[in-house]
Protein backbone atom coordinates (compact mmCIF):
# COMPACT_ATOMS: atom_id res chain seq x y z
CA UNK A 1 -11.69 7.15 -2.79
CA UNK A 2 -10.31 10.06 -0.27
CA UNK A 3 -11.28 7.58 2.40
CA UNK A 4 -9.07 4.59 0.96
CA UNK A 5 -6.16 7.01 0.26
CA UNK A 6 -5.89 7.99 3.30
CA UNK A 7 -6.03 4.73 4.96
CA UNK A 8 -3.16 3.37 2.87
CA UNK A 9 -1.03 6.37 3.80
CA UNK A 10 -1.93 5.84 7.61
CA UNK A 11 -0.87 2.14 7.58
CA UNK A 12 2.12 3.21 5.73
CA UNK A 13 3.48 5.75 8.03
CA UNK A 14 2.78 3.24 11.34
CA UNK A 15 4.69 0.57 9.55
CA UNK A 16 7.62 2.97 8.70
CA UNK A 17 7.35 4.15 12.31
CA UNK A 18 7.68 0.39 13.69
CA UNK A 19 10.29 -0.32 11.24
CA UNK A 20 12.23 2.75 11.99
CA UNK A 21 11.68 2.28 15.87
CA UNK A 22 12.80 -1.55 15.61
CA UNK A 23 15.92 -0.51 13.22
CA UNK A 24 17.23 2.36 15.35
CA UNK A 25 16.41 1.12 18.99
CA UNK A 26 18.76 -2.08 19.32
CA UNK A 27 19.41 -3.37 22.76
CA UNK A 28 22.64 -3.10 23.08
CA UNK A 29 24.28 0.84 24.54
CA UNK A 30 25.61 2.89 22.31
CA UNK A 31 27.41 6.09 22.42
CA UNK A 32 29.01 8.93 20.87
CA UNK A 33 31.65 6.71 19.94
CA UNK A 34 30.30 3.92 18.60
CA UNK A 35 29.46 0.33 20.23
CA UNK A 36 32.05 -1.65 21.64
CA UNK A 37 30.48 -4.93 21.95
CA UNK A 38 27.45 -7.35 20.52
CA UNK A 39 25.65 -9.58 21.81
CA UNK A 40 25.92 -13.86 21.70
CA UNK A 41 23.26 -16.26 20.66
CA UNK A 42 22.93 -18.50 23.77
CA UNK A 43 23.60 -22.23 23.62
CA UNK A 44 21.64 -24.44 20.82
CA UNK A 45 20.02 -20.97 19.18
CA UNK A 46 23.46 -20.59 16.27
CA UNK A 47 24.90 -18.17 15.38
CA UNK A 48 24.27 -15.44 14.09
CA UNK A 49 25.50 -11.99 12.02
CA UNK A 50 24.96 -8.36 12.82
CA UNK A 51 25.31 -6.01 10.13
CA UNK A 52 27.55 -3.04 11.06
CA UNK A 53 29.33 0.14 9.66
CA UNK A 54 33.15 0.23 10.70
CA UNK A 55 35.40 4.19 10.69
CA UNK A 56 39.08 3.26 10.20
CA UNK A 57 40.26 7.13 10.74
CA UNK A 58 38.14 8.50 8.13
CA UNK A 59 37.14 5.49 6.16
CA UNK A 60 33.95 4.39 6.48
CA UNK A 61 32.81 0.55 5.43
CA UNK A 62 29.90 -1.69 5.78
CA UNK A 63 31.04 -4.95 8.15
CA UNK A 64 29.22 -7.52 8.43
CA UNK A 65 30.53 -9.43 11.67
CA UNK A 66 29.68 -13.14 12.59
CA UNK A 67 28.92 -13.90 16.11
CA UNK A 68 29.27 -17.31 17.02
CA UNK A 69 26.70 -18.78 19.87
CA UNK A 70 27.67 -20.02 23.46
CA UNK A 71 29.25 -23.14 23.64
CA UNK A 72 28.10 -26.09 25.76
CA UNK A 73 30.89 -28.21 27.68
CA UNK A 74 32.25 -31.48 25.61
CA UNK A 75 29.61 -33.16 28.44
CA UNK A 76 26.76 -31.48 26.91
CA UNK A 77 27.66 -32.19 22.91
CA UNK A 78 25.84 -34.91 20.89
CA UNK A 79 25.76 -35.14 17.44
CA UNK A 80 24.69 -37.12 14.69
CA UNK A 81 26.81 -38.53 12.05
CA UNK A 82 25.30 -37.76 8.65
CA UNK A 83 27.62 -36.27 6.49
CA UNK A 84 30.03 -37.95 3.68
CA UNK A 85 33.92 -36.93 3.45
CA UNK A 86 33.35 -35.49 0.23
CA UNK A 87 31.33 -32.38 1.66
CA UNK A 88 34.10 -30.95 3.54
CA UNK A 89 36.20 -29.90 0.16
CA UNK A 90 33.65 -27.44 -0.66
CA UNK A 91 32.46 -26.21 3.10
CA UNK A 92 35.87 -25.35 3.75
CA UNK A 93 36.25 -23.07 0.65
CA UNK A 94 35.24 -19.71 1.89
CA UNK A 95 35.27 -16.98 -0.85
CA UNK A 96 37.77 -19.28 -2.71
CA UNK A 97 36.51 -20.44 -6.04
CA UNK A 98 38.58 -24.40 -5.49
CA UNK A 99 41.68 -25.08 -3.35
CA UNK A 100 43.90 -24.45 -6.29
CA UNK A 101 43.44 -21.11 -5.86
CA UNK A 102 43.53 -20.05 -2.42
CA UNK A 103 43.98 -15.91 -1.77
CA UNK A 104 41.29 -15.34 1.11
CA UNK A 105 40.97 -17.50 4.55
CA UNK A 106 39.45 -20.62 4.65
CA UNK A 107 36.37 -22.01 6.97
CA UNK A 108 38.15 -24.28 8.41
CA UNK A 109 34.64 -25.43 10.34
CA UNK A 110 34.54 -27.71 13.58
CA UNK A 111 31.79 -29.47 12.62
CA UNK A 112 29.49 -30.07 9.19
CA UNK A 113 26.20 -28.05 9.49
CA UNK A 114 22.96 -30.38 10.57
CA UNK A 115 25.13 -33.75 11.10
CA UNK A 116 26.97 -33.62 14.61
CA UNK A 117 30.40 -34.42 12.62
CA UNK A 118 33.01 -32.79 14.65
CA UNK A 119 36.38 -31.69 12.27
CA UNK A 120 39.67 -31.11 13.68
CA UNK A 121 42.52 -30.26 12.09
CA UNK A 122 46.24 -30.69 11.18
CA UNK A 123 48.40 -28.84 9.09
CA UNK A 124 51.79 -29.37 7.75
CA UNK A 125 52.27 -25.13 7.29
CA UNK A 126 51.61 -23.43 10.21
CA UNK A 127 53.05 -20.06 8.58
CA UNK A 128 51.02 -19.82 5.71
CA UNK A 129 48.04 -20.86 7.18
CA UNK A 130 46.98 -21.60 10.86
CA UNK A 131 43.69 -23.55 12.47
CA UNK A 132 41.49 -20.82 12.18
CA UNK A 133 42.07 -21.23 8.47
CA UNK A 134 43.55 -17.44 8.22
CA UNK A 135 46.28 -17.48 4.94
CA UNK A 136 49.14 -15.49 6.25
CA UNK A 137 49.98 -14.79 2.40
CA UNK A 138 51.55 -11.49 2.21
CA UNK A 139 54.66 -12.50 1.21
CA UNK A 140 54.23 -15.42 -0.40
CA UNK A 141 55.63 -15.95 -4.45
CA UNK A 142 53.47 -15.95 -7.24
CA UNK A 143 53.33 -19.53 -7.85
CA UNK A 144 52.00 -19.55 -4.04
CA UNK A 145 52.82 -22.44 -1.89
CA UNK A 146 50.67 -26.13 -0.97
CA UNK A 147 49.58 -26.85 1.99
CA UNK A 148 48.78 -30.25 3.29
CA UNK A 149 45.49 -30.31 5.65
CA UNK A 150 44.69 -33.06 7.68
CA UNK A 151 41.33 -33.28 8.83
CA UNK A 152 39.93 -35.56 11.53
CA UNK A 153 36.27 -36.39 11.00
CA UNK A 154 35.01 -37.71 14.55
CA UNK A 155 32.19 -38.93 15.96
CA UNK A 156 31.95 -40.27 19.48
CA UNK A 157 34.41 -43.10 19.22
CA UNK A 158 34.24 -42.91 15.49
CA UNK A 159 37.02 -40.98 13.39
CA UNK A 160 38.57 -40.81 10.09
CA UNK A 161 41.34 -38.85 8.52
CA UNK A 162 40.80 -37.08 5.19
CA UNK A 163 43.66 -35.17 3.32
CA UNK A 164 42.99 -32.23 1.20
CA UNK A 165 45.77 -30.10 -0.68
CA UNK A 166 45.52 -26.26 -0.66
CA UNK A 167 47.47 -23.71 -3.12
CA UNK A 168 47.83 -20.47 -0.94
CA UNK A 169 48.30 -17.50 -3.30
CA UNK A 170 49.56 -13.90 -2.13
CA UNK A 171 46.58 -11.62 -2.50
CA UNK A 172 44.84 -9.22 -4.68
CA UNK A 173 44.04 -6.90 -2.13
CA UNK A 174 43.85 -2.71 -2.07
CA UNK A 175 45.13 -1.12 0.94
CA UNK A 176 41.22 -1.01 2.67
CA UNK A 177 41.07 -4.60 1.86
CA UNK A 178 44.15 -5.05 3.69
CA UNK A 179 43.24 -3.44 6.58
CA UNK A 180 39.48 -5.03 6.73
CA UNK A 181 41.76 -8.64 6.37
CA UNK A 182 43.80 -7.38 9.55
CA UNK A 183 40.26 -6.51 11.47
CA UNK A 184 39.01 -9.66 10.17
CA UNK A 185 41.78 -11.72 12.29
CA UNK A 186 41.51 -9.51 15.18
CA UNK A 187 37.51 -10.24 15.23
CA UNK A 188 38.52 -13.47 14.96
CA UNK A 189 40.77 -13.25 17.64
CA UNK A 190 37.81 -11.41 20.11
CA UNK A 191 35.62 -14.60 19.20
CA UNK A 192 37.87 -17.14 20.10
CA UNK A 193 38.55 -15.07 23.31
CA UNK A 194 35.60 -15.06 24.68
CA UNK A 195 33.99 -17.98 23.14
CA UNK A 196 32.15 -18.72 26.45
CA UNK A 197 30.90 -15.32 27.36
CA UNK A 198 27.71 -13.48 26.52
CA UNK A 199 29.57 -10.74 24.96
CA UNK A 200 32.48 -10.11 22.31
CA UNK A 201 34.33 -7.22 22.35
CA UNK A 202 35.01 -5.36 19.22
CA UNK A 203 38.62 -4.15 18.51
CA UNK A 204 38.94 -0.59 18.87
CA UNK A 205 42.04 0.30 16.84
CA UNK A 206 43.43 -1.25 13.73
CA UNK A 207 47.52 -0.78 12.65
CA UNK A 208 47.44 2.48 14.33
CA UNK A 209 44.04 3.67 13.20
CA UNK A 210 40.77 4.36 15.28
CA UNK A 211 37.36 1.77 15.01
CA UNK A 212 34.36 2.93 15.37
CA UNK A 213 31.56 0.70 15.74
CA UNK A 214 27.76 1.87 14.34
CA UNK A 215 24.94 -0.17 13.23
CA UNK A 216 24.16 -0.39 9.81
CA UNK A 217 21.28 1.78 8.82
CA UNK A 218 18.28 -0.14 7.49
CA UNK A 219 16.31 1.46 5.08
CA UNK A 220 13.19 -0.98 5.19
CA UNK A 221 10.96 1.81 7.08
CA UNK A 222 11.49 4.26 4.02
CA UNK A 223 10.54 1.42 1.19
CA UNK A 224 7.41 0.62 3.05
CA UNK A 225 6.42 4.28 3.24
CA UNK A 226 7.36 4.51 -0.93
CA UNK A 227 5.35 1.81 -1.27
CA UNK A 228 2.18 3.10 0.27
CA UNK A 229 3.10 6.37 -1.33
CA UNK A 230 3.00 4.88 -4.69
CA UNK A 231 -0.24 2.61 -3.86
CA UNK A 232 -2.09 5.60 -3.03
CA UNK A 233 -1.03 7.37 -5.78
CA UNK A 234 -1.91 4.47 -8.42
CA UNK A 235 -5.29 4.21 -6.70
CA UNK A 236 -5.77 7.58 -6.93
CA UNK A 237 -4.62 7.18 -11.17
CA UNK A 238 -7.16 3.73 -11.14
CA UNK A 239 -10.04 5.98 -9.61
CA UNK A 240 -9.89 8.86 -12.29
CA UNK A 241 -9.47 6.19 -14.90
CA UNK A 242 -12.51 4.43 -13.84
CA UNK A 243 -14.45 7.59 -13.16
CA UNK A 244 -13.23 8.35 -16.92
CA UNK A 245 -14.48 5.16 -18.56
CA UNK A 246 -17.97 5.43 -16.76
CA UNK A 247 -18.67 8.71 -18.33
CA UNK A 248 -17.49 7.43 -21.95
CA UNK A 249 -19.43 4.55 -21.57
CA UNK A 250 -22.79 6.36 -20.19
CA UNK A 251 -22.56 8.89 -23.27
CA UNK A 252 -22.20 6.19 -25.71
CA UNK A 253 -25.27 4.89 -24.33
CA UNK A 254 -26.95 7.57 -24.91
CA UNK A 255 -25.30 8.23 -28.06
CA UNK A 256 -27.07 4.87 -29.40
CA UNK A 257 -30.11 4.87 -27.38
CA UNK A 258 -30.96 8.90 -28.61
CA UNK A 259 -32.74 7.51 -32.21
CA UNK A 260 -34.62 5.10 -30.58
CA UNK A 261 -36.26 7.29 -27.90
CA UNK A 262 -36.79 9.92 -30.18
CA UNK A 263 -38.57 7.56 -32.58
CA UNK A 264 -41.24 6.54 -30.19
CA UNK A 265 -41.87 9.62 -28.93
CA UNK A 266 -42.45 11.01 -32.30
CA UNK A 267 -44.55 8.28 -32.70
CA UNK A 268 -46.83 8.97 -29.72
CA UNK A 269 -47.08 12.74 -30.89
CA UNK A 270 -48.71 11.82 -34.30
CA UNK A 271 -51.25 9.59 -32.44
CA UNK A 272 -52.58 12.37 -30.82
CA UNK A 273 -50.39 12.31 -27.53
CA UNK A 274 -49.45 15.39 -25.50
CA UNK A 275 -45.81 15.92 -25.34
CA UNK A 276 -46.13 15.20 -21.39
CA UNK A 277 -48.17 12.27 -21.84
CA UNK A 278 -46.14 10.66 -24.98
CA UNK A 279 -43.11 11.39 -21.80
CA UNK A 280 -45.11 9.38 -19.32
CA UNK A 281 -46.08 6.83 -21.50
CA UNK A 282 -42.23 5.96 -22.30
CA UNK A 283 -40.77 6.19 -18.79
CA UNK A 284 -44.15 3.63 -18.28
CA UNK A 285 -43.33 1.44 -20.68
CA UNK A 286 -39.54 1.39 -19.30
CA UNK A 287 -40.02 0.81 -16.02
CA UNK A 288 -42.09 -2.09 -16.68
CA UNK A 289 -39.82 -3.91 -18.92
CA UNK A 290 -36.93 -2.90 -16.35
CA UNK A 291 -39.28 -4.93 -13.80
CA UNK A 292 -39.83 -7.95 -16.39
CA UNK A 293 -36.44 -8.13 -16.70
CA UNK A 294 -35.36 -8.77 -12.79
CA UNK A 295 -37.96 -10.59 -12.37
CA UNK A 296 -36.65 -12.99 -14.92
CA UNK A 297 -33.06 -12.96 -14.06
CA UNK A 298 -33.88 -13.47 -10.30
CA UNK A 299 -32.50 -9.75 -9.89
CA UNK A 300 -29.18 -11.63 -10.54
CA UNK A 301 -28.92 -9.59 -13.70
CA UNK A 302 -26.11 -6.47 -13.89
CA UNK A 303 -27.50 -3.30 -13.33
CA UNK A 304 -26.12 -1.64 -16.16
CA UNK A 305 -27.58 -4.55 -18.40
CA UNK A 306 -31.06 -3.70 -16.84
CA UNK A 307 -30.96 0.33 -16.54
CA UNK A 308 -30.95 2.88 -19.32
CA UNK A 309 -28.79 6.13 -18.98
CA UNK A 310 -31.95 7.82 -20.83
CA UNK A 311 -34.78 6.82 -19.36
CA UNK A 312 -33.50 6.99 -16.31
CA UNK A 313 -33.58 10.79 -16.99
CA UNK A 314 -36.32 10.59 -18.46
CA UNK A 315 -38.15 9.15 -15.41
CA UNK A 316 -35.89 11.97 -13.38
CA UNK A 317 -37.37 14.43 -15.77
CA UNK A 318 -41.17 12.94 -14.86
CA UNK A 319 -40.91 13.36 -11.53
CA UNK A 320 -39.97 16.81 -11.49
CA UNK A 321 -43.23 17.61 -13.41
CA UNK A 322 -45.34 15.77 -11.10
CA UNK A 323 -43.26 17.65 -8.50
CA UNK A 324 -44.59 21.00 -9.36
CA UNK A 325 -41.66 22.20 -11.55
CA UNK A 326 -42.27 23.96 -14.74
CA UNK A 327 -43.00 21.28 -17.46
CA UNK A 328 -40.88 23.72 -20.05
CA UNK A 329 -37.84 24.14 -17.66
CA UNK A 330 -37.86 20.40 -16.92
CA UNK A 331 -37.08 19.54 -20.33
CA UNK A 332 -34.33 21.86 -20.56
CA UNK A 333 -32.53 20.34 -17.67
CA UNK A 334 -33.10 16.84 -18.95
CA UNK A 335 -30.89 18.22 -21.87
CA UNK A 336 -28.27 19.42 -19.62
CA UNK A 337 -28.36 16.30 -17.52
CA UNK A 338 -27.86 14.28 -20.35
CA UNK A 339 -25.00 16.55 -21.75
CA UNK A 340 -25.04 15.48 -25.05
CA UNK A 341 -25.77 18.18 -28.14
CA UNK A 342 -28.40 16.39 -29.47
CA UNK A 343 -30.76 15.96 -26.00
CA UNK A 344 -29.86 19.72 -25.66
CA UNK A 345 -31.37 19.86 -28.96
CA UNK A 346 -34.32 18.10 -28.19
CA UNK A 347 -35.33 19.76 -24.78
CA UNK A 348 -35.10 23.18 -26.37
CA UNK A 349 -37.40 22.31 -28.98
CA UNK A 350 -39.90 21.14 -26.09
CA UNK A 351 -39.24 23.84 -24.07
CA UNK A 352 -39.68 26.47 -26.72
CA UNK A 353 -42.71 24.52 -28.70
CA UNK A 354 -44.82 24.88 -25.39
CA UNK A 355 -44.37 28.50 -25.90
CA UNK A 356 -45.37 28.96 -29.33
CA UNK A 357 -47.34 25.86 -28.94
CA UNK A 358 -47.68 22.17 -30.84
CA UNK A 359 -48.12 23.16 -34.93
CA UNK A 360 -45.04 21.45 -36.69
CA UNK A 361 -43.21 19.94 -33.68
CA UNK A 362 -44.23 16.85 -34.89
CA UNK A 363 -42.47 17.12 -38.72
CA UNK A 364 -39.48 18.55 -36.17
CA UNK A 365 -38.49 15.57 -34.39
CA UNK A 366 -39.38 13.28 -37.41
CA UNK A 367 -36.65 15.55 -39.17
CA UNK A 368 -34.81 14.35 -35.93
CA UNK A 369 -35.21 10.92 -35.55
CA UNK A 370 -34.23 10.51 -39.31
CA UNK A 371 -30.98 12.10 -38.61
CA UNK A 372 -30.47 10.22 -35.56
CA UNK A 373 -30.51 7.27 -37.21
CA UNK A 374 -27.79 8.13 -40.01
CA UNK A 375 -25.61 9.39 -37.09
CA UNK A 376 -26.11 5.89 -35.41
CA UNK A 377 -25.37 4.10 -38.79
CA UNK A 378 -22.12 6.40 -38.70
CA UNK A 379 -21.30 5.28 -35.50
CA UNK A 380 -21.96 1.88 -35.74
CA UNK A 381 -19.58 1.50 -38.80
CA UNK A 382 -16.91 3.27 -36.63
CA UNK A 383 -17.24 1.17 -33.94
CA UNK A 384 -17.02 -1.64 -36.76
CA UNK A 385 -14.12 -0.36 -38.18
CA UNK A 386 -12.56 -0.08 -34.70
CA UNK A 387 -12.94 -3.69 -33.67
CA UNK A 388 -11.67 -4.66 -37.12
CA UNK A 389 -8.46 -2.42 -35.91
CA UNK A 390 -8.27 -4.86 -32.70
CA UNK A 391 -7.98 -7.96 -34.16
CA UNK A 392 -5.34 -6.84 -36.46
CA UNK A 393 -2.59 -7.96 -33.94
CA UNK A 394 -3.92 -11.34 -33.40
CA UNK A 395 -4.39 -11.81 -37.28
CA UNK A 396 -0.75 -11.40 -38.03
CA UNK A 397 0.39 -13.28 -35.08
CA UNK A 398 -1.75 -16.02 -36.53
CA UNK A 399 0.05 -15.33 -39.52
CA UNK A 400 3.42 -16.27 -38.69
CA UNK A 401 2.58 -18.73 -36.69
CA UNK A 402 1.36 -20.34 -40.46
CA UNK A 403 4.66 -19.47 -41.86
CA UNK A 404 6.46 -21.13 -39.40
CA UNK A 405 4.16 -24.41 -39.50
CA UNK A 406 5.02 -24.24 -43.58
CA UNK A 407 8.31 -22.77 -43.34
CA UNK A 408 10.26 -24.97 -41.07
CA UNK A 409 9.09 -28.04 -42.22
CA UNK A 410 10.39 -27.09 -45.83
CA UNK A 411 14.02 -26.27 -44.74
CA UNK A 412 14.26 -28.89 -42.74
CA UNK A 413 13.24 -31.16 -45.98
CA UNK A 414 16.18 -29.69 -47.73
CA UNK A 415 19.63 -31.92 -48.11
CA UNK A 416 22.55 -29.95 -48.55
């Protein structure tokens, strides 16, 4: 279990350590002050978005800035026309919930995603809003004003006009939101600047106040190092559990296999048998059945079906005898192997009847075995009354589901 703890720790701490390095480590230079650029997509690989953290003077705010990819000449642009008129009403929307209520800019795109549709466009209200779809809506009336947009879908020789009707509303922006709107048209402006270049440079000032440019910090590397935290620890939990169960389950086997064994062996004494030999004769007699019974199931059978927690000790037990050990002392840790009270019980009465010597041991464990069983009767009524317990739950759930089946029917029956 130490072994597979330690593993998932390991692997855990090299995938943080990747994650961290691949995070931290971007290509681009960066110093003290910040980045001042990012890199393009080239031509035909899209765009893409790097995920920043901006200072305005002291402000700090996540930004999320979209690069655009290099742009081929009009020589090297072909498209496919694929996409219906009716598309362009919502890809132009932006943040905007419908064009009736315009507060933030507009995507005012050049072409529809995946078709080759190229979009340009006309507008009759070049002050509120210009062709980079930025609403210039700061001092605009409450009832806001309409704008008419014109847009020309094209393909090669191909082109239609479509007209769609925007309500620009003055915004409902705090004073960071403000400022993040002015950085967003300056961005914009960098973008469209250097549209053909591998780089766009990031403004470095904002009405008066400083940018700093830092990558975003990803947290990914400490998640995975959580996570094989927390596996370890739950395997560690499942292991004790397991460990837990085994020993409940081996001492209710012996529990329920104690009467038994002591029955036969009592049995052996009063015909005549040795305590030793009546000990053989039942470790015998199990191992031969345990042998019968792989042999039948093709040794396909579970090994706790096929092995007894008892006479397994028992066998232990025989083994130290024929080893030389002290027949007295080798019942007396059989007791403390088995760990119950009872096979305490009956090891000390071995060990101490080879001392004072046979007479009466035999009345002794009948005495025993009767008791044994009672105790087993007591247990298996417990262990009755605690499956009984079990299917409690599914009883009443059965229950209701009957009420319901009679229930429902009846009230729907009924005419008010």
């Amino acid at each position: 279990m130490q072994k597979k703890i330690g593993i998932i720790l390991l692997t855990a701490g090299i995938l943080s350590l990747i994650l961290f390095l691949a995070d931290n480590f971007k290509s681009l230079p960066m110093t003290k002050e910040g980045i001042n650029y990012v890199e393009r997509n080239k031509q035909g690989k899209g765009d893409r978005q790097e995920d920043l953290q901006v200072w305005i003077g002291d402000a700090k705010e996540p930004y999320t800035v979209r690069i655009h990819e290099q742009k081929y000449t009009e020589a090297e642009l072909q498209r496919e026309l694929a996409k219906a008129e009716v598309q362009l009403e919502k890809l132009i929307l932006g943040d905007n919930r419908s064009l009736d209520e315009v507060r933030s800019n507009l995507n005012l795109i050049r072409n529809i995603p995946d078709t080759g549709i190229k979009v340009s466009w006309e507008l009759d209200n070049y002050e509120v809003l210009n062709l980079q779809g930025k609403v210039q809506n700061d001092d605009l009336p409450k009832e806001g004003r309409i704008v008419e947009l014109r847009a020309t879908l094209s393909y090669e020789k191909i082109k239609e006009m479509y007209f769609l009707y925007a309500r620009i509303l003055p915004p409902k922006q705090t004073d960071m939101e403000k400022l993040i709107s002015n950085l967003n048209a300056e961005v914009d402006k960098q973008d469209r600047l250097s549209e053909t270049e591998k780089r766009m440079l990031l403004p470095t000032s904002i009405n008066g106040e400083v940018i700093i440019w830092k990558y975003a910090k990803n947290l990914r590397a400490a998640a995975v190092l959580l996570i094989g935290i927390v596996m370890a620890v739950l395997m560690y939990v499942s292991e004790k559990q397991k460990v837990k169960e085994t020993h409940s389950k081996r001492e209710q086997q012996l529990a329920l296999d104690y009467p038994k064994m002591i029955s036969r062996f009592t049995l052996f004494l009063g015909a005549g048998m040795t305590p030793r030999n009546a000990w053989n004769k039942i470790v015998n007699d199990y191992e031969q059945e345990k042998r019968r019974e792989v042999s039948v199931e093709e040794g396909k059978r579970k090994k706790e079906k096929v092995e007894r927690e008892v006479y397994e000790e028992m066998a232990y037990t025989m083994h130290e005898m024929k080893g030389g050990m002290a027949e007295n002392e080798c019942y007396e840790r059989f007791g403390e192997r088995c760990g119950l009270q009872v096979y305490k019980k009956f090891g000390t009465m071995l060990s101490q009847n080879l001392k004072k010597g046979t007479k009466g041991l035999t009345e002794l464990l009948r005495q025993e075995a009767d008791t044994a069983f009672d105790e087993r009767k007591n247990t298996a009524k417990q262990l009755g009354e605690k499956a009984g317990t079990k299917i409690l739950f599914p009883m009443f759930l059965m229950l209701a589901v009957v009420l319901l089946m009679i229930i429902v029917p009846a009230f729907l029956s009924l005419q008010i």
